[in-house]
Protein backbone atom coordinates (compact mmCIF):
# COMPACT_ATOMS: atom_id res chain seq x y z
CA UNK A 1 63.48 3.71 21.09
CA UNK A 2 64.94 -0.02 22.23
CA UNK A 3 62.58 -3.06 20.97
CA UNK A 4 60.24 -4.04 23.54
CA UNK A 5 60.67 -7.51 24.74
CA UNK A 6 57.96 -9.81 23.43
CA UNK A 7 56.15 -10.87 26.59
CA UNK A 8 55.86 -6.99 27.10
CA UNK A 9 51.83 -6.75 28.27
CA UNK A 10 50.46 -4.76 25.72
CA UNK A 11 47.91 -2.76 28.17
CA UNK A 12 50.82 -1.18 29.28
CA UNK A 13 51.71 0.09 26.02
CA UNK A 14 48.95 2.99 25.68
CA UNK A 15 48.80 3.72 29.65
CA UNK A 16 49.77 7.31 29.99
CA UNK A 17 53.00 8.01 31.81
CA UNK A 18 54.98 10.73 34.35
CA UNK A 19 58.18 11.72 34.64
CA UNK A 20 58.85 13.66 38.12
CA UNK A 21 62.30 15.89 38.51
CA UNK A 22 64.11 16.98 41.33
CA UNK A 23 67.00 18.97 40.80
CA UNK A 24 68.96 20.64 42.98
CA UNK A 25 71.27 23.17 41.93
CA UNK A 26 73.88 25.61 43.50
CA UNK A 27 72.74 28.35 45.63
CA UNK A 28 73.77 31.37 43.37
CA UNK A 29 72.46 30.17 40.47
CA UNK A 30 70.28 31.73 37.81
CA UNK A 31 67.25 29.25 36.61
CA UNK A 32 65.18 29.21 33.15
CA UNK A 33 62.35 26.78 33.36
CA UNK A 34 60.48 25.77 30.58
CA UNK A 35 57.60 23.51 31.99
CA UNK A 36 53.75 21.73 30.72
CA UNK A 37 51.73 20.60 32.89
CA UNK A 38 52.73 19.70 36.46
CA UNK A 39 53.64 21.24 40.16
CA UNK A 40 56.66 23.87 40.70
CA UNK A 41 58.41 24.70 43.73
CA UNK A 42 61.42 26.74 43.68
CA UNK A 43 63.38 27.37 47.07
CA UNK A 44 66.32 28.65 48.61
CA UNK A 45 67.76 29.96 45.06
CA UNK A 46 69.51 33.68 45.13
CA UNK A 47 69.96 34.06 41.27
CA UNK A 48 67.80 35.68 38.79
CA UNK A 49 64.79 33.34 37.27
CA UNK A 50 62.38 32.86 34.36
CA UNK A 51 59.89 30.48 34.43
CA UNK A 52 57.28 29.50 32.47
CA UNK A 53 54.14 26.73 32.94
CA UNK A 54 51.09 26.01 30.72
CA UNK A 55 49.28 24.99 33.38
CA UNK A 56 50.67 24.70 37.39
CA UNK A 57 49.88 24.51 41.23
CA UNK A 58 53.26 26.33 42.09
CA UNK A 59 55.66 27.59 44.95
CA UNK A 60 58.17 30.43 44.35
CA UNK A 61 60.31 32.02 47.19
CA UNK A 62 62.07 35.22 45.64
CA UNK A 63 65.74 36.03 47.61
CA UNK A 64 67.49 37.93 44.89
CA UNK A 65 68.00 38.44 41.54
CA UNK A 66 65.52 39.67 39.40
CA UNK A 67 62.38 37.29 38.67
CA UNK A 68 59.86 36.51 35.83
CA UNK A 69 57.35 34.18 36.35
CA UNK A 70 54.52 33.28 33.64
CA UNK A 71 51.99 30.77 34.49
CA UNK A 72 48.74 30.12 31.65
CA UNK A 73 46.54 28.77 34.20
CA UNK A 74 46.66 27.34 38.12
CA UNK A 75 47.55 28.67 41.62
CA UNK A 76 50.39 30.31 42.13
CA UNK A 77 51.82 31.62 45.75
CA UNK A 78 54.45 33.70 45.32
CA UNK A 79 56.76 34.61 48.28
CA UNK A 80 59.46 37.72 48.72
CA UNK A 81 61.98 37.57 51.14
CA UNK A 82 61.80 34.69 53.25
CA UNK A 83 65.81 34.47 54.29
CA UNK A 84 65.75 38.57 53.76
CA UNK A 85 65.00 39.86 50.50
CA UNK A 86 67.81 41.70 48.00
CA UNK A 87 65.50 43.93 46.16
CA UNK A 88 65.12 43.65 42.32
CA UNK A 89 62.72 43.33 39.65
CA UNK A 90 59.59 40.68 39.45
CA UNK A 91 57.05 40.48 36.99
CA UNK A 92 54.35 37.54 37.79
CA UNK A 93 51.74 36.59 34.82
CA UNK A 94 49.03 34.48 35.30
CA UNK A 95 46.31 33.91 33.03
CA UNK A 96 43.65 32.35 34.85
CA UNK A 97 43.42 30.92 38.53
CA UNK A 98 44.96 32.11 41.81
CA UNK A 99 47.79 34.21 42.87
CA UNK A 100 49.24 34.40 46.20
CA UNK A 101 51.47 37.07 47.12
CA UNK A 102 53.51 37.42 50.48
CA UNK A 103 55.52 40.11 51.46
CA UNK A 104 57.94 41.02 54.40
CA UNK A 105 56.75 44.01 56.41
CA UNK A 106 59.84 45.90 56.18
CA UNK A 107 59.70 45.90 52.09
CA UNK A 108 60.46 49.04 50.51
CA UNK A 109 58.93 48.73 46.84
CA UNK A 110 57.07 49.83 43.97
CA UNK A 111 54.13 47.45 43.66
CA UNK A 112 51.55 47.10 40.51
CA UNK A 113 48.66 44.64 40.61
CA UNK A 114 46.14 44.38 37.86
CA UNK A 115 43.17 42.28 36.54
CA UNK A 116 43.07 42.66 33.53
CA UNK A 117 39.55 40.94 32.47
CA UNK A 118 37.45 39.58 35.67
CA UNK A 119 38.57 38.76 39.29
CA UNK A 120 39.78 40.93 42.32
CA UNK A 121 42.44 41.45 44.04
CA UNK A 122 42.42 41.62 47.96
CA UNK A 123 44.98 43.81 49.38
CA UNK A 124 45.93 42.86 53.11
CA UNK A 125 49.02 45.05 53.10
CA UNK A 126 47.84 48.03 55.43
CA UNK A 127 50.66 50.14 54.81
CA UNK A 128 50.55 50.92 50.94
CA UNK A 129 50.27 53.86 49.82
CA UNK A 130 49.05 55.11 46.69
CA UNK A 131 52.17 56.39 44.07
CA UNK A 132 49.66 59.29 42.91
CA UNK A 133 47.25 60.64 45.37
CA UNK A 134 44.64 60.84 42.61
CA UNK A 135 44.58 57.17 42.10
CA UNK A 136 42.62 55.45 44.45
CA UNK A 137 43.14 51.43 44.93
CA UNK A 138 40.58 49.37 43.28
CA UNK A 139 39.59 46.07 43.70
CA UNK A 140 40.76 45.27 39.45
CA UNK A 141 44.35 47.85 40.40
CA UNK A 142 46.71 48.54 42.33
CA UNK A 143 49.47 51.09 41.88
CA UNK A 144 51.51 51.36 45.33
CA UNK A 145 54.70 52.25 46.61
CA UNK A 146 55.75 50.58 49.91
CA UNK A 147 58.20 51.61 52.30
CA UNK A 148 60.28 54.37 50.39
CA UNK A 149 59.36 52.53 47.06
CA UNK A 150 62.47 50.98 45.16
CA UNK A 151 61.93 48.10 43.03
CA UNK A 152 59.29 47.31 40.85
CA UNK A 153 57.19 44.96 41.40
CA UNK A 154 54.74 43.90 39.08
CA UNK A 155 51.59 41.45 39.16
CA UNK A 156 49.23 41.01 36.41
CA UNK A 157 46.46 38.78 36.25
CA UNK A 158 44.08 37.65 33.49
CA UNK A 159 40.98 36.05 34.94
CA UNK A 160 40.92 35.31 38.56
CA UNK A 161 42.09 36.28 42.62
CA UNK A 162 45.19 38.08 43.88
CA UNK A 163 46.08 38.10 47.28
CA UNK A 164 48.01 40.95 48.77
CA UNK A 165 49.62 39.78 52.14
CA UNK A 166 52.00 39.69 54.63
CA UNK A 167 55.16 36.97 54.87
CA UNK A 168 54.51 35.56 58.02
CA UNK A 169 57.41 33.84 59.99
CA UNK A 170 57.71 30.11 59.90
CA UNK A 171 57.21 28.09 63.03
């Protein structure tokens, strides 16, 4: 680290600090972000991705590639398909807080949602249908196919709410 100058206030010295990024990459790219503590928002990427926060108030929109998302604690809205979704793999972790999950109606995919220790997840996706008949939908699991089924799509959740719902067009 350079020497501070000597009329540097020393106040400033302990005051915490941020550092914001905003980086802009390539369309067709595949990410891997390693983040703390701090906002996310990923858009208009087509590559593959694997992120992970400690703690987070994200944004994901999923076009293509296949997608892992891990996130300790925070809210989370996760959307597929908002410029027409290529179909592959997502797994979405959070421990504790808030996910958000939007879907196009047109989807054809295999869909898993689970609490795993307390919460509920609310499921606004009429047309899901169960993968085994003898499995009903709780509000702790989920185990759907929609459309034909296809990819898998998987969303597990520690502690905490899951929403279920449609993509609904911009304005």
């Amino acid at each position: 680290m350079k020497k501070l100058p000597k009329d540097f206030p020393k106040n400033l010295l302990t005051t915490p600090f941020r550092v914001d990024y905003e980086i802009r990459v390539p369309r067709y790219t595949d990410l891997e972000i390693d983040g703390g503590k701090g906002d996310l928002s990923i858009t208009g990427v087509e590559g593959s991705m694997r992120v992970s926060f400690i703690e987070t108030t994200g944004y994901v929109e999923v076009v293509g590639g296949t997608t892992s998302v891990t996130i300790g604690t925070g809210k989370l809205d996760m959307v597929f398909g908002v410029r027409g979704w290529r179909g592959r793999s997502a797994t979405v972790n959070v421990g504790s807080g808030e996910l958000n999950v939007s879907l196009p109606s047109n989807m054809s995919a295999e869909i898993d949602a689970t609490i795993l220790k307390t919460g509920t997840i609310t499921n606004e996706l009429p047309d899901l249908i169960p993968r085994d008949r003898k499995v009903v939908f709780t509000d702790r699991s989920i185990l759907a196919k929609a459309g034909v089924g296809g990819s898998s799509l998987k969303f597990i959740m520690g502690d905490g709410t899951m929403k279920l719902g449609r993509l609904t067009a911009p304005l």
